[in-house]
Protein backbone atom coordinates (compact mmCIF):
# COMPACT_ATOMS: atom_id res chain seq x y z
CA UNK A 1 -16.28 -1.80 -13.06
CA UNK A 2 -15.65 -3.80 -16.46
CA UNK A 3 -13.43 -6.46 -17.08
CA UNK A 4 -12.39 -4.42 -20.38
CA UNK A 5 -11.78 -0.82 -18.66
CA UNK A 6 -8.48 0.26 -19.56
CA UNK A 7 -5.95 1.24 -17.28
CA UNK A 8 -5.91 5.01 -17.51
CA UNK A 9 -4.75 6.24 -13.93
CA UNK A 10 -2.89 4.57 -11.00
CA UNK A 11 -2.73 6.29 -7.60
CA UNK A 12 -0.04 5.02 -5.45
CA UNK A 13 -0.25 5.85 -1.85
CA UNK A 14 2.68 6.06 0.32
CA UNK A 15 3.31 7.15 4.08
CA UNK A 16 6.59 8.52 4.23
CA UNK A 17 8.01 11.03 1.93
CA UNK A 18 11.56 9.24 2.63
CA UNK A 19 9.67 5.84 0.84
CA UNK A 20 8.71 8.04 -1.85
CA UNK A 21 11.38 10.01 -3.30
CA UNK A 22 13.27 7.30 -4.98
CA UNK A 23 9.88 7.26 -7.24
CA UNK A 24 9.11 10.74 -7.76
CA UNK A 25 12.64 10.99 -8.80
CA UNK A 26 12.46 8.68 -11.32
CA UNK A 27 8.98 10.38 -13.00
CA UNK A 28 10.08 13.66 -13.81
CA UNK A 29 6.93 13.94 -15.45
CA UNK A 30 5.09 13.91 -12.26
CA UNK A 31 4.56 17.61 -10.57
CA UNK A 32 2.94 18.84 -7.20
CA UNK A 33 -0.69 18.83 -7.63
CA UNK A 34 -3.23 21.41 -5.62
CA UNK A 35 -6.31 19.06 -4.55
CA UNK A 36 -9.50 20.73 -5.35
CA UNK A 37 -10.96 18.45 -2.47
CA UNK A 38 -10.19 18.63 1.03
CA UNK A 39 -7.60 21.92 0.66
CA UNK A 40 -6.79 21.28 4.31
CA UNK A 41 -5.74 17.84 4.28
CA UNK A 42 -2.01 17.52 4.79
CA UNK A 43 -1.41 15.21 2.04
CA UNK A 44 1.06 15.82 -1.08
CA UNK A 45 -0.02 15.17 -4.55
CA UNK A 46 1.79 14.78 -7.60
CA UNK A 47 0.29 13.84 -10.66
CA UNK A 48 1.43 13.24 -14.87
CA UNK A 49 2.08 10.87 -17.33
CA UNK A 50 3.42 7.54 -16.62
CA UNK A 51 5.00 6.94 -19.85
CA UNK A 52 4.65 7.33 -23.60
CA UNK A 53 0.32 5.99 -23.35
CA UNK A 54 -1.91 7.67 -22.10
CA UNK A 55 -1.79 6.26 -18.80
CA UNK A 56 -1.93 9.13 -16.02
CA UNK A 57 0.48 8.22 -12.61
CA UNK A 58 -0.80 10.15 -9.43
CA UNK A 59 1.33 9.72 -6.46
CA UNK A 60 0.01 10.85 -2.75
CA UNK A 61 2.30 10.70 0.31
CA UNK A 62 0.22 11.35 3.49
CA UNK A 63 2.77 14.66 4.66
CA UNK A 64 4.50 16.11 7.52
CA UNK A 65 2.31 16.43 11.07
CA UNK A 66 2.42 20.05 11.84
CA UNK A 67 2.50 19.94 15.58
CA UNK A 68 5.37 17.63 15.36
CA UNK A 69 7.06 17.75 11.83
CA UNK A 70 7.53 14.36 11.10
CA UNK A 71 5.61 12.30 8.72
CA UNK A 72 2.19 11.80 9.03
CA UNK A 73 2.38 7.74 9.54
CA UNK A 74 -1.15 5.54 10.39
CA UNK A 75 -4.23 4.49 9.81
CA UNK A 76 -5.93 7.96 9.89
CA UNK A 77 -3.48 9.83 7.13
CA UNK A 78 -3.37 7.37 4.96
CA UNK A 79 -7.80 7.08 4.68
CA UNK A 80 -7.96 10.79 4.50
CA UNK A 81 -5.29 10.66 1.69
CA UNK A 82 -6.94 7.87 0.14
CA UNK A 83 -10.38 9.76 0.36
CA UNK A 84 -8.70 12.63 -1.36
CA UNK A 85 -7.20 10.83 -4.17
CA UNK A 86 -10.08 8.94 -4.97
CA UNK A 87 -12.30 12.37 -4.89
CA UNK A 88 -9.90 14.16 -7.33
CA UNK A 89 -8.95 11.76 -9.50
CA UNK A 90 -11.23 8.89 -9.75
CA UNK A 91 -8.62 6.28 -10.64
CA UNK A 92 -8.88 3.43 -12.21
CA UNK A 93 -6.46 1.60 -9.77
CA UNK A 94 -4.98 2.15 -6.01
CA UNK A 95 -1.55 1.12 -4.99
CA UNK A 96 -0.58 1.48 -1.43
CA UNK A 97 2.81 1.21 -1.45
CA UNK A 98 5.88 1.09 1.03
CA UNK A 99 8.16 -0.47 3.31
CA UNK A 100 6.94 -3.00 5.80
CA UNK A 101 8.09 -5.48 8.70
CA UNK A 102 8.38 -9.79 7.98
CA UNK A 103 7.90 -12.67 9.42
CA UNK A 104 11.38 -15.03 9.30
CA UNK A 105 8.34 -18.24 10.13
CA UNK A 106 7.18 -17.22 7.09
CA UNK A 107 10.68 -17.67 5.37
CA UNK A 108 10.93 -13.46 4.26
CA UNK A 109 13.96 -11.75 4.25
CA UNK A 110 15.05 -8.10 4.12
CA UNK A 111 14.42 -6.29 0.86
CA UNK A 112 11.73 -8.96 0.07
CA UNK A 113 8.89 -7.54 -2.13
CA UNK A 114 5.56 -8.36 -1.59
CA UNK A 115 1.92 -8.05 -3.19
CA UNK A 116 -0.72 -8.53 -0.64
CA UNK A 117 -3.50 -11.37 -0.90
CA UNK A 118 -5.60 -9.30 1.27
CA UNK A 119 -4.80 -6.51 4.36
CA UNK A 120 -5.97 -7.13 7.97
CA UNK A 121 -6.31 -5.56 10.94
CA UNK A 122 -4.30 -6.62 14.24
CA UNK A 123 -4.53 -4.16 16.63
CA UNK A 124 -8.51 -3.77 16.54
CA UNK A 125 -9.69 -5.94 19.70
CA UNK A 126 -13.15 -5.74 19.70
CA UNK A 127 -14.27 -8.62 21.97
CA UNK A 128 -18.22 -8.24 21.42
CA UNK A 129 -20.01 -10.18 19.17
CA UNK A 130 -19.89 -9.16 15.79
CA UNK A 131 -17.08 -6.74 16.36
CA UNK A 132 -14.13 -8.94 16.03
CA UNK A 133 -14.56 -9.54 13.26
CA UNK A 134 -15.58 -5.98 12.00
CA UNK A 135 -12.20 -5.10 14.05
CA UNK A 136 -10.18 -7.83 12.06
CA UNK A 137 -12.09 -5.99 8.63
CA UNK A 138 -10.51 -8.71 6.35
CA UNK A 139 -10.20 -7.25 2.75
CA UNK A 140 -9.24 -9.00 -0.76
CA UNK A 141 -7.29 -7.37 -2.82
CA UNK A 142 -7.20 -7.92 -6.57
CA UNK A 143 -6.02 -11.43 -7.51
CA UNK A 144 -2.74 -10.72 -9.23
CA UNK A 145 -1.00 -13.97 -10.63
CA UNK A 146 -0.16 -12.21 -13.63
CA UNK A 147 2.06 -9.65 -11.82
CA UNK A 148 3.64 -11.75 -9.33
CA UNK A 149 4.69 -13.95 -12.07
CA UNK A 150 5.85 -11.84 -14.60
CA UNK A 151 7.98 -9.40 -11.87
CA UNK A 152 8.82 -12.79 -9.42
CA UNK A 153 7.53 -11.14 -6.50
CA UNK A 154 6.19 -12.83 -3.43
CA UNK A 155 2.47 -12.73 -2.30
CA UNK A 156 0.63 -12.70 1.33
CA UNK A 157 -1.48 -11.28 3.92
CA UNK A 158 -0.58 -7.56 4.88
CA UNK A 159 -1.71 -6.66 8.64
CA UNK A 160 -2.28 -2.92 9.81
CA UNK A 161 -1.53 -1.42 13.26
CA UNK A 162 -1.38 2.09 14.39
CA UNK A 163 2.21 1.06 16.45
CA UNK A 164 5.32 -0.13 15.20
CA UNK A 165 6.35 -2.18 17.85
CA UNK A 166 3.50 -5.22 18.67
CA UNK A 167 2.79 -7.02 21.97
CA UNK A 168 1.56 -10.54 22.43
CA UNK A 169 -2.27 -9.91 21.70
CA UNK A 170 -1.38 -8.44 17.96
CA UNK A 171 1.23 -11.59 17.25
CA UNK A 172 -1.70 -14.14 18.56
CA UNK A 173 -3.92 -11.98 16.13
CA UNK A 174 -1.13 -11.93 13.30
CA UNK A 175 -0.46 -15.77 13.40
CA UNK A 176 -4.18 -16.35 13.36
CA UNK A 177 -4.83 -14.38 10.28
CA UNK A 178 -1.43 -16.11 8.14
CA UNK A 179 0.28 -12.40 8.12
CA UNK A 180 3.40 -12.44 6.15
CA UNK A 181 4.04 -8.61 6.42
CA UNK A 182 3.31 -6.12 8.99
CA UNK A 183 2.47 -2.28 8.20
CA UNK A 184 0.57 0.63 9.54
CA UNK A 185 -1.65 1.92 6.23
CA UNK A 186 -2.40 -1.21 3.71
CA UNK A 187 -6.01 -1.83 5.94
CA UNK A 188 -7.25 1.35 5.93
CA UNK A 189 -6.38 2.16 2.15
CA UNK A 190 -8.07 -1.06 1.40
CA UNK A 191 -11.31 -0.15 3.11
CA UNK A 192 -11.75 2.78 1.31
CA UNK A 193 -11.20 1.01 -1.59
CA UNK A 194 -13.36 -1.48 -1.15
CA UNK A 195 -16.15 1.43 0.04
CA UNK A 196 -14.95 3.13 -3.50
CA UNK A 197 -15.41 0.23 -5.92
CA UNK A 198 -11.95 1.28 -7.00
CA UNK A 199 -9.47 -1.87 -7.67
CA UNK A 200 -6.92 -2.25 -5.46
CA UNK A 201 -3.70 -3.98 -3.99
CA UNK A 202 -0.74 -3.32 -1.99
CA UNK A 203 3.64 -3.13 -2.74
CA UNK A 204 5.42 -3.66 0.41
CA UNK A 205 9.21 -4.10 0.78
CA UNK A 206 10.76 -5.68 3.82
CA UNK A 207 12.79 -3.33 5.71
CA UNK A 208 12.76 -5.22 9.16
CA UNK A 209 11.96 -8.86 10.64
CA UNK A 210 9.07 -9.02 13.12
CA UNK A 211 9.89 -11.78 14.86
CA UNK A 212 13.62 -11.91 14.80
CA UNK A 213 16.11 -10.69 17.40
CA UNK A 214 16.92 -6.81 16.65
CA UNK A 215 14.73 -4.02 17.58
CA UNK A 216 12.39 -3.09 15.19
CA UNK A 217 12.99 0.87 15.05
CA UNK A 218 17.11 -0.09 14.63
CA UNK A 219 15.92 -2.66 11.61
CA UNK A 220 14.52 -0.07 10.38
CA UNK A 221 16.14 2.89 9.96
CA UNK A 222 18.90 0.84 8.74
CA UNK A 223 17.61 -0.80 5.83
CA UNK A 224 14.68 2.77 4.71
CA UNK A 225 16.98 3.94 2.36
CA UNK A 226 18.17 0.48 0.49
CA UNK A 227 13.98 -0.37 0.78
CA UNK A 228 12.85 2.74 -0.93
CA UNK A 229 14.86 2.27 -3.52
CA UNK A 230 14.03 -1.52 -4.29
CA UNK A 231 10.60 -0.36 -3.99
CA UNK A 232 11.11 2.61 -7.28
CA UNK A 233 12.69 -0.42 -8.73
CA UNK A 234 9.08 -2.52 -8.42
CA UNK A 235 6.54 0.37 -8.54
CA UNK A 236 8.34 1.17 -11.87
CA UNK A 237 8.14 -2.71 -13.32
CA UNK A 238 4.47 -2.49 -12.01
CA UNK A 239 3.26 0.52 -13.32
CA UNK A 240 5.00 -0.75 -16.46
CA UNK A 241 2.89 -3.95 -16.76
CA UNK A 242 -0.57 -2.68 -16.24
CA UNK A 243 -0.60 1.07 -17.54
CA UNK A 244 -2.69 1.06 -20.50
CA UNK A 245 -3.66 -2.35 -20.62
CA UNK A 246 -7.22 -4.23 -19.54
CA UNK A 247 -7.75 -5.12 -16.30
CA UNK A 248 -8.87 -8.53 -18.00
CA UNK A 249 -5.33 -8.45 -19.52
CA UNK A 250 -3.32 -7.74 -16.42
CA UNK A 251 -5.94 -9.29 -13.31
CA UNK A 252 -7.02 -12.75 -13.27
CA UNK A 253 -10.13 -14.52 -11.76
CA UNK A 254 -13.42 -12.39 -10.95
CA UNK A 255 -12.76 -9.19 -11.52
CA UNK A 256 -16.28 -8.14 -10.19
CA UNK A 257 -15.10 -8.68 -6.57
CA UNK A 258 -15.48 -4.57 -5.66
């Protein structure tokens, strides 16, 4: 991908349609998209302008389970919706975005934003050689200075698990990896990514503290709805800064990392 290719569409990815609404909300321009790819996936798509440029905003939530009727949370939704988005839009940039745990060691509190360094794995144990780290499956994301200084957000390693709770093996595998937020999608939308060539990067907002004193699910469910909003709030400043612009404008560093 070239250092000059415009920003010309952004899919952001996010889990829960709760997490979402605040943004579709705000982009009345955005409607409900039918995927020619992968009809059955469970995924919702909504796709239009993000402004007055040309810039198109596409944003997929991974949808309700049907056995169960909740929302389709994990690894697995969130790579088939990635796999989808990337198939029927081609973007020129992915965004997984949502609400996340933090680490009070690592000095975040509630309603912190975040940008991720790179996005980990912590609940992968693989102890044959070769596999850890295939299990760990580091992945960069996009060096964004630029961003992080112009919105004052904070920056740091995003870990993936398929659970929301975590047991001693995933915090000895957290700490060892320098996690400062914990969520269950950013590491699988970053493979795909990387597998895609497709830039990429992930929003997280803190809704709960990992290793503090109150259970997690409590955390929360308390803070969801304050969360999702402050994350509209970013994801709107964001989209703002890089829609229509160069990557070389917006990105800093090698830019050539896919």
């Amino acid at each position: 991908m070239s250092d000059e290719k415009k920003i010309l569409h952004i899919v952001v990815l996010i889990a829960m349609e709760a997490e979402a609404k605040p943004l579709l909300d705000a982009y009345t321009t955005l409607e409900p998209h039918n995927c020619t790819v992968f009809s059955n996936a469970p995924c919702l798509v909504y796709t239009g302008k993000s402004g007055n440029g040309e810039c198109r905003l596409s944003v997929v939530t991974n949808g309700k389970c049907q056995k169960f009727g909740v929302d389709n949370v994990g690894t697995a939704p969130a790579t088939i919706a990635t796999m989808v988005a990337i198939a029927e839009f081609k973007p020129c940039l992915l965004i997984s975005a949502g609400t996340s745990g933090g680490f009070k060691s690592k000095g975040v509190s509630i309603n912190d934003t975040f940008i991720s360094t790179k996005c980990v794995n912590h609940d992968r144990r693989i102890p044959i050689p070769g596999f850890t780290e295939y299990g760990v499956g580091c992945q960069d994301s996009i060096p964004c200075p630029n961003l992080i200084k112009a919105l004052g957000l904070k920056s740091g390693v995003v870990t993936s698990s398929n659970s929301l709770d975590h047991n001693d093996s995933d915090d000895k595998i957290m700490a060892e990896n320098d996690a400062s937020v914990k969520d269950m999608e950013a590491a699988a939308i970053a493979w795909v990514a990387k597998l895609s060539n497709i830039p990429f990067f992930a929003l997280k907002v803190v809704t709960d503290i990992v290793d503090g004193d109150r259970p997690t699910e409590d955390e929360f469910l308390e803070n969801l709805l304050q969360a999702s909003v402050t994350l509209q709030e970013k994801l709107s400043k964001v989209i703002d800064f890089l829609a229509d612009q160069k990557l070389c404008q917006r990105f800093e560093g090698n830019l050539r990392w896919l």
